[in-house]
N, C-alpha and C. Protein backbone atom coordinates (compact mmCIF):
# COMPACT_ATOMS: atom_id res chain seq x y z
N UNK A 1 0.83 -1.17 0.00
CA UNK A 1 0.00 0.00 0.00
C UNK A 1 0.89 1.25 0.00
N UNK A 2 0.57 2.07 -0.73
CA UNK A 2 1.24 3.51 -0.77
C UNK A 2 0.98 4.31 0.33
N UNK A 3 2.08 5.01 0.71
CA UNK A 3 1.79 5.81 1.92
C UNK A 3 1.78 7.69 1.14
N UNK A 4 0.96 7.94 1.81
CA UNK A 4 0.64 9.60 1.44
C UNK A 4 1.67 10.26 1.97
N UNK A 5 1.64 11.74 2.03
CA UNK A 5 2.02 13.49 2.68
C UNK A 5 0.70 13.92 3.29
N UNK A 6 1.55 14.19 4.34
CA UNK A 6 0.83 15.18 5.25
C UNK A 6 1.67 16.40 5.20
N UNK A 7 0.88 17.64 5.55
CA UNK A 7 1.29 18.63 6.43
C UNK A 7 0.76 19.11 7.46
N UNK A 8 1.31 19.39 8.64
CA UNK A 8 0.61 19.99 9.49
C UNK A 8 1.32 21.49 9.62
N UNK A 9 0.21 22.68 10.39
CA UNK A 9 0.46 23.91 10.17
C UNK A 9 -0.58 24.79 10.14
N UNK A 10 -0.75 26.20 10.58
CA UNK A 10 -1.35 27.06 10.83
C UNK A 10 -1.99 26.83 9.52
N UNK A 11 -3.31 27.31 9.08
CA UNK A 11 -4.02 27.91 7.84
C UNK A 11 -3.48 27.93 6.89
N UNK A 12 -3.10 29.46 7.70
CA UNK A 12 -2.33 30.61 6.51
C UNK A 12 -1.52 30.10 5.91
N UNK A 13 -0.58 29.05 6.52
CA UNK A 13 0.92 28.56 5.55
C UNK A 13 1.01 27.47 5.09
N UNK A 14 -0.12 26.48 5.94
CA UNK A 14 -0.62 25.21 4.66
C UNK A 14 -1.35 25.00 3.88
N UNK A 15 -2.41 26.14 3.66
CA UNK A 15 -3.72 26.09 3.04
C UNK A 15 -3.12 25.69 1.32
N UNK A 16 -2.62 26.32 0.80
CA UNK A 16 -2.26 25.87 -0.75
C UNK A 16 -1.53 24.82 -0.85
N UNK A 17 -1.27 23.58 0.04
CA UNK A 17 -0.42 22.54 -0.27
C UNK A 17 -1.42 21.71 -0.63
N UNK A 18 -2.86 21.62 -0.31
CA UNK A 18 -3.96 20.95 -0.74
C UNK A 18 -3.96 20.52 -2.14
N UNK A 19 -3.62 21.77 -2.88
CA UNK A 19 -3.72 21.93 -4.19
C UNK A 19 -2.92 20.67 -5.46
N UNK A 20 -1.62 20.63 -4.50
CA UNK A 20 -0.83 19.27 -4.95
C UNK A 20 -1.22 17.84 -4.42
N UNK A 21 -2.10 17.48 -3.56
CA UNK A 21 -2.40 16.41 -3.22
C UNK A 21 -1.93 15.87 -1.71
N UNK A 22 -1.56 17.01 -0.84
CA UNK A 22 -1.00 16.66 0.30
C UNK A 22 -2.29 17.23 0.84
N UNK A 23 -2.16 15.95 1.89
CA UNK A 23 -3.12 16.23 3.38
C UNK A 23 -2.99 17.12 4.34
N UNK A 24 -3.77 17.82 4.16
CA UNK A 24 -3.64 19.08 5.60
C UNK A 24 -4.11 18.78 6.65
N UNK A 25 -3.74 19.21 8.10
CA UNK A 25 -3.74 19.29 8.78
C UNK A 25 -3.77 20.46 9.65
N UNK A 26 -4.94 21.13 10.09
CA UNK A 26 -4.65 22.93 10.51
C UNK A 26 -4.57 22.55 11.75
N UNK A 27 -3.51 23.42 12.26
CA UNK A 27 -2.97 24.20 13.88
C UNK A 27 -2.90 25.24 14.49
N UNK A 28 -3.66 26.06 14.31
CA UNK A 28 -3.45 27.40 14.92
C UNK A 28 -2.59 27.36 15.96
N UNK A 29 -2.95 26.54 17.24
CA UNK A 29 -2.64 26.68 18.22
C UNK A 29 -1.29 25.48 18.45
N UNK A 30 0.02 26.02 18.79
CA UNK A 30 1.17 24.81 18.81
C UNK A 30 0.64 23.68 19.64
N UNK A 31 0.14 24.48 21.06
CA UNK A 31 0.01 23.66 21.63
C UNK A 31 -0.66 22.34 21.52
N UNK A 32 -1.90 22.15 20.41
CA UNK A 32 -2.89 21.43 19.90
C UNK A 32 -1.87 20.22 19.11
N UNK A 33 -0.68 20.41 19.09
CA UNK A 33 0.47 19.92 17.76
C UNK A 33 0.71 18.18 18.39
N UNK A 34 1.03 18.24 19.41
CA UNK A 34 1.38 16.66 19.89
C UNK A 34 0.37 15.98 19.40
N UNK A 35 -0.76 16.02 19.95
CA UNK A 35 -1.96 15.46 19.70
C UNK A 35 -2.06 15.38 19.09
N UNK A 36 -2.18 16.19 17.71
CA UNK A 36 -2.56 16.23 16.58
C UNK A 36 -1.95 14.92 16.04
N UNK A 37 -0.45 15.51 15.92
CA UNK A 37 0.67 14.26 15.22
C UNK A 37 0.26 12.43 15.87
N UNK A 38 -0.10 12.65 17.19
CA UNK A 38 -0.61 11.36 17.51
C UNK A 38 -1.62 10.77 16.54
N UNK A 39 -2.66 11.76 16.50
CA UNK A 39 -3.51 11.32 15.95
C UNK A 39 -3.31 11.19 14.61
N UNK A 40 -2.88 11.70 14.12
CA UNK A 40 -2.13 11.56 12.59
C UNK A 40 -1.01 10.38 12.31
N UNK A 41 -0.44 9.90 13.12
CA UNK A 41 0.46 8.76 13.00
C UNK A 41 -0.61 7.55 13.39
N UNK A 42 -1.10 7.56 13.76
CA UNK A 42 -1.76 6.34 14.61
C UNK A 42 -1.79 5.09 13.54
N UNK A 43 -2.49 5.63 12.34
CA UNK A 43 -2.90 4.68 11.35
C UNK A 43 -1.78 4.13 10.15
N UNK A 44 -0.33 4.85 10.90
CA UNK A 44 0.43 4.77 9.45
C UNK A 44 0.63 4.49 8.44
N UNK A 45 0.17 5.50 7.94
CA UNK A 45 -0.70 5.95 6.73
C UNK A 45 0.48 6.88 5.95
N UNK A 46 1.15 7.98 6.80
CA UNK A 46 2.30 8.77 5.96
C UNK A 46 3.38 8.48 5.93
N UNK A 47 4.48 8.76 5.24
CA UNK A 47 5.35 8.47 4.92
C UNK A 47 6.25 9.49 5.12
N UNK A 48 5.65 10.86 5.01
CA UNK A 48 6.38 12.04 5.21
C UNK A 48 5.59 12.70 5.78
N UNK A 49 5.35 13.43 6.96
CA UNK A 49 5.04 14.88 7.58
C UNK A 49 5.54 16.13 7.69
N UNK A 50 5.17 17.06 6.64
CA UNK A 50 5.81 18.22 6.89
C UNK A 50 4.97 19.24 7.98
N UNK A 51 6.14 20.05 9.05
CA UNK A 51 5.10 21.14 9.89
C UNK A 51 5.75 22.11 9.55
N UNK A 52 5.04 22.84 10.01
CA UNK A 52 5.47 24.46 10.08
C UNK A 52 6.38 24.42 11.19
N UNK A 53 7.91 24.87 11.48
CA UNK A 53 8.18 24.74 12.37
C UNK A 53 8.11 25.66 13.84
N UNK A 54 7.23 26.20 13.35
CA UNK A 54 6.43 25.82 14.94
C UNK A 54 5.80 25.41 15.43
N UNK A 55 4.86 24.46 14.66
CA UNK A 55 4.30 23.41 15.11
C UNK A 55 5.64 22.20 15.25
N UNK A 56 6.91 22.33 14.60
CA UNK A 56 7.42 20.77 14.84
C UNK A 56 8.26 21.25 16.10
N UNK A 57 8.74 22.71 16.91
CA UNK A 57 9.34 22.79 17.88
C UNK A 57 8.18 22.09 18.92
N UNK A 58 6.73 22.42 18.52
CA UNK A 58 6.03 22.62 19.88
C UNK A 58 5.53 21.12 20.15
N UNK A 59 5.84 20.15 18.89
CA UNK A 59 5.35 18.79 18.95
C UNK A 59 6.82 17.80 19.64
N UNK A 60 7.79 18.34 19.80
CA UNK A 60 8.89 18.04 20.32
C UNK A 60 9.03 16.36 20.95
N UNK A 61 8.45 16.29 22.04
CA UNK A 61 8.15 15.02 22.92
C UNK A 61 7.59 13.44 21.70
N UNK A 62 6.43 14.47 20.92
CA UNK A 62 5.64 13.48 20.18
C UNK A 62 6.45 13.09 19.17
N UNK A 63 7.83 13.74 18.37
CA UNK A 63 8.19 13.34 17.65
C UNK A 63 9.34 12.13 17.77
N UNK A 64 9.85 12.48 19.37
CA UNK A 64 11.25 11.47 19.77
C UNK A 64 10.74 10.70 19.26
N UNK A 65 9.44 9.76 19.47
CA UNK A 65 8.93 8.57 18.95
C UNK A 65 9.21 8.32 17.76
N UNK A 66 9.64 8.97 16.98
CA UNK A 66 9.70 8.52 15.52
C UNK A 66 11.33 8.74 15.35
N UNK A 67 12.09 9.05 16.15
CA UNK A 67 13.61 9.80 15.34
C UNK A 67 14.21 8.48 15.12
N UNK A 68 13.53 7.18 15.84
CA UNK A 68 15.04 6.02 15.71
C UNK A 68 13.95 5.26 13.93
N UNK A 69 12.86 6.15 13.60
CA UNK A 69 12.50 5.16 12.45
C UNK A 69 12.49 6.01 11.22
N UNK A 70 12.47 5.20 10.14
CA UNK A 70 12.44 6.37 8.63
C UNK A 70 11.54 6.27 8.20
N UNK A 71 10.66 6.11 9.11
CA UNK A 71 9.27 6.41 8.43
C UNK A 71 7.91 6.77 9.49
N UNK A 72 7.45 7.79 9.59
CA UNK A 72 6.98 8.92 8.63
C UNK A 72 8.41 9.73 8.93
N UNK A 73 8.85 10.37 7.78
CA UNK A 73 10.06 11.14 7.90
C UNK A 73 9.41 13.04 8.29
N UNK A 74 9.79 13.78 9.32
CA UNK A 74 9.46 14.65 10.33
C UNK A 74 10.28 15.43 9.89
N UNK A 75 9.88 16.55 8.87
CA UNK A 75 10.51 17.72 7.95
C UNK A 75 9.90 18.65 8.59
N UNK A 76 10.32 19.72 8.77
CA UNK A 76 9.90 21.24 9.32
C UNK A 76 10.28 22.22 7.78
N UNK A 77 9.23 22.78 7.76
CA UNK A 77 9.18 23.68 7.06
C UNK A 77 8.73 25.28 7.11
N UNK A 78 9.22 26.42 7.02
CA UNK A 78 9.40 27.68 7.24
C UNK A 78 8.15 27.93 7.01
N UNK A 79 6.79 28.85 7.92
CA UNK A 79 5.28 29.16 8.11
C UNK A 79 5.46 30.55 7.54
N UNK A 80 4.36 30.98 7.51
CA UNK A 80 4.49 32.31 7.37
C UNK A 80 5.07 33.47 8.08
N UNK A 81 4.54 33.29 9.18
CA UNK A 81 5.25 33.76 10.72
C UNK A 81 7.15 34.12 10.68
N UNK A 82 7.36 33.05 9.74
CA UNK A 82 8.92 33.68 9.19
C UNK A 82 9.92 32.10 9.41
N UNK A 83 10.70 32.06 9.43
CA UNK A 83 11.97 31.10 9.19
C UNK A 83 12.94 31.38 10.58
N UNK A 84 12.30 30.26 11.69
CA UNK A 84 13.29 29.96 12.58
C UNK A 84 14.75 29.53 12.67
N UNK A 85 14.90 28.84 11.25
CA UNK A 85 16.05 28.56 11.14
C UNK A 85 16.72 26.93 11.26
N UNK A 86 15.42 26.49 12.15
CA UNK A 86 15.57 25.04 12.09
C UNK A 86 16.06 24.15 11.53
N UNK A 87 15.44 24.14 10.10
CA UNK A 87 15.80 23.13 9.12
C UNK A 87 16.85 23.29 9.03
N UNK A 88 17.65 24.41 9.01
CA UNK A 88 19.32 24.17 8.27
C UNK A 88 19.75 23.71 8.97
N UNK A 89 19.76 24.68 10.63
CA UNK A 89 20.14 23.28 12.04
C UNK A 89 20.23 22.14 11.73
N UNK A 90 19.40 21.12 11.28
CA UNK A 90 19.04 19.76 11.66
C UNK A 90 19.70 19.24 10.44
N UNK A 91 19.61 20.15 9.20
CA UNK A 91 20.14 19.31 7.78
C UNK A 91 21.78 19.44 8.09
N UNK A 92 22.30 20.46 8.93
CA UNK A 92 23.88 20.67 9.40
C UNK A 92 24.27 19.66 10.54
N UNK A 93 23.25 19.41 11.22
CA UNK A 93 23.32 18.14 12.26
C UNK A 93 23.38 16.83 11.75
N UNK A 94 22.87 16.68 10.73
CA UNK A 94 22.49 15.52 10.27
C UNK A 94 23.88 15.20 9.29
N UNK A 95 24.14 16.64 8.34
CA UNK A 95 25.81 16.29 7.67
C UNK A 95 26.48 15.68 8.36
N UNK A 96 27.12 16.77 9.98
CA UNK A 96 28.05 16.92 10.35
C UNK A 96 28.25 14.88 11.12
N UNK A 97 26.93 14.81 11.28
CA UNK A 97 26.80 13.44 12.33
C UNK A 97 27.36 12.53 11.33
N UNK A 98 26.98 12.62 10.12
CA UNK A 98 27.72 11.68 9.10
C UNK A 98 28.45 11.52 8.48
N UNK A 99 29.46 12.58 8.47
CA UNK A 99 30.64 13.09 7.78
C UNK A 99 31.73 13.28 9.13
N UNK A 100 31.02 13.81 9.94
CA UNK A 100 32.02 13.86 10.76
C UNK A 100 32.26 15.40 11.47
N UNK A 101 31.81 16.08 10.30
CA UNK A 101 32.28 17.82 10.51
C UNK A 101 31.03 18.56 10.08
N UNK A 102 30.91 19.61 10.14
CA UNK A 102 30.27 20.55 9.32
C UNK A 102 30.95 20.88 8.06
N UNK A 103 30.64 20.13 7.02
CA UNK A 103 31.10 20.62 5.48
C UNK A 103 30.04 21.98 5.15
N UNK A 104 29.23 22.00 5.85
CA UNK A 104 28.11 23.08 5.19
C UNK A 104 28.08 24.55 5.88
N UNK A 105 28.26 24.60 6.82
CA UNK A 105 28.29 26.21 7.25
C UNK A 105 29.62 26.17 8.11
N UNK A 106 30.26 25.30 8.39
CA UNK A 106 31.82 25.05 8.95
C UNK A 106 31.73 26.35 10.41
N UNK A 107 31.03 25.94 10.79
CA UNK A 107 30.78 26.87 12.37
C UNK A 107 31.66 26.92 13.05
């Protein structure tokens, strides 16, 4: 069976991902975010979840559960609200853990 996309995320910054065939998921509120993702994993069903990352800072706890598996893969993506900065964090964490160093922003 094929597994779908989700996104989860405020309105405003997921509302047009519908348009390509990804599942939305609205959050106004971060706090609503654990739960949510519970309830959204339960049936594993996705394969990928993208949030707004502030919904993926505020889902924090709910996601450890998934970091030791590759699947649903737990992407943060920049909301409207603006660009925390996260993703590059984690894509520089994720180099450096496998290479050894930071090849990418060499901090």
């Amino acid at each position: 069976m094929a597994k779908s996309i989700a996104i989860m995320g405020d309105m405003e910054s997921i509302k047009g991902f519908g348009a390509v065939g990804i599942d939305r998921y609205f959050c106004d509120d971060p706090a609503n975010a654990p739960q949510l993702l519970k309830q959204i994993t339960e049936n594993d069903e996705y394969a990928i979840i993208y949030m707004t990352e502030e919904i993926f800072e505020a889902s924090l706890k709910e996601r450890e559960k998934f970091s030791e598996r590759s699947v649903p893969a737990i992407i943060p993506l920049p909301g409207v609200r603006g660009n925390t900065g996260i993703g590059m964090r984690r894509l520089s964490s994720f180099v450096e853990q496998a290479v050894g160093s930071d090849i990418l922003f060499k901090n």
